[in-house]
Protein backbone atom coordinates (compact mmCIF):
# COMPACT_ATOMS: atom_id res chain seq x y z
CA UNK A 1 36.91 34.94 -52.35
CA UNK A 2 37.91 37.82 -49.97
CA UNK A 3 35.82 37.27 -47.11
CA UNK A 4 34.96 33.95 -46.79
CA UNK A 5 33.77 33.77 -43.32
CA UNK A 6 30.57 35.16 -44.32
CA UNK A 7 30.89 34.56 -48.21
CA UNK A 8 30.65 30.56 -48.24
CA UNK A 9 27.28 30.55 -46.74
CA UNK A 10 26.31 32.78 -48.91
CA UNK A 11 27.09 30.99 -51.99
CA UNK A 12 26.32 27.52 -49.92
CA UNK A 13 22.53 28.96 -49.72
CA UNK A 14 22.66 29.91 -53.12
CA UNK A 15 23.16 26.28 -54.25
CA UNK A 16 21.91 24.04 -52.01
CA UNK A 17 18.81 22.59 -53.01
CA UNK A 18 17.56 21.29 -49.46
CA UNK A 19 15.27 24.36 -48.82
CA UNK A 20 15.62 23.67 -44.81
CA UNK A 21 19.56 23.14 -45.66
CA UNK A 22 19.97 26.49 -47.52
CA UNK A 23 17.71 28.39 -44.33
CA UNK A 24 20.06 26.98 -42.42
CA UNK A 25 23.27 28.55 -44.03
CA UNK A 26 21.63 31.70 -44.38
CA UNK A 27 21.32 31.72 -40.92
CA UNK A 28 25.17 31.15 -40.69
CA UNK A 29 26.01 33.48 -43.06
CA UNK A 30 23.67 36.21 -41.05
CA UNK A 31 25.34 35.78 -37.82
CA UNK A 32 29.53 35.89 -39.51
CA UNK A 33 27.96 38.94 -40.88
CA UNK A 34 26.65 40.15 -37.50
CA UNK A 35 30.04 39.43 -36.08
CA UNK A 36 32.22 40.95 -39.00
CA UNK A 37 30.21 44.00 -38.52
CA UNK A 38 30.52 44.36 -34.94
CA UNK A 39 34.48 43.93 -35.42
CA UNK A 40 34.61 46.24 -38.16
CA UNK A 41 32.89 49.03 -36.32
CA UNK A 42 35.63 49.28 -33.44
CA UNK A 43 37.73 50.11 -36.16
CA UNK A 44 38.27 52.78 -39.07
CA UNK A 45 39.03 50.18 -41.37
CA UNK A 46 37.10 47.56 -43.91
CA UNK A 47 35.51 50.40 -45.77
CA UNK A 48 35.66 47.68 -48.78
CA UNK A 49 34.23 45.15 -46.78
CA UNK A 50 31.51 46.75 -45.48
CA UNK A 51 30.56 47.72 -49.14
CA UNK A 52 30.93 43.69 -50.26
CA UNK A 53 28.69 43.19 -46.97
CA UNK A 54 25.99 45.19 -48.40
CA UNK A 55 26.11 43.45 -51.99
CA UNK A 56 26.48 39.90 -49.64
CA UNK A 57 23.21 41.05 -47.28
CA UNK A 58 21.15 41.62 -51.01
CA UNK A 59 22.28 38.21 -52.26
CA UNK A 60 21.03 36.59 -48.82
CA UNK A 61 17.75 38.80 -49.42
CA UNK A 62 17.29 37.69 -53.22
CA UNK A 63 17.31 34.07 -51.67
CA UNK A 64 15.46 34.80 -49.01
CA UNK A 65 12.55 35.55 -51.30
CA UNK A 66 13.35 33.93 -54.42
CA UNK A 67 14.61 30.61 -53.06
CA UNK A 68 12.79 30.27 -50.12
CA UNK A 69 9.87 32.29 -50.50
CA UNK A 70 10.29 34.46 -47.70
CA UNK A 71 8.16 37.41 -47.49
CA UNK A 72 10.00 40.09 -49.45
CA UNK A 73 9.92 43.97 -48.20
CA UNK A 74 8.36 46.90 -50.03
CA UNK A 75 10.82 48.02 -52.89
CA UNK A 76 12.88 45.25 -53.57
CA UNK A 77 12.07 43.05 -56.37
């Protein structure tokens, strides 16, 4: 795991199976991703983990909608 300040609530959502538990780390994994990003953008570099942000802000949608049956957004299965 490269990042996991954001990544283990990411994969602690994915496999919890307390639905209010797993809103609950998606919520933490949202704001270390909030954070990371702000950090990141004062500087010119984490060009790789801004790209592994993206792929960790689809995960946290796919269980968003999947898992906890969020309402999804237009496009995204």
């Amino acid at each position: 795991m490269d990042y996991p300040l954001w990544e283990i609530p990411i994969q602690e959502a994915a496999l919890e199976t307390d639905l209010a538990k797993a809103a609950q780390k998606v919520h933490e994994a949202e704001a270390a991703i909030f954070n990371r990003t702000q950090q990141l953008a004062a500087s010119n570099e984490g060009r790789d983990e801004m790209e592994a942000i993206q792929r960790g802000l689809q995960e946290l949608l796919r269980i968003k909608t999947h898992k906890l049956n969020w309402p999804g957004i237009d496009g995204y299965p």
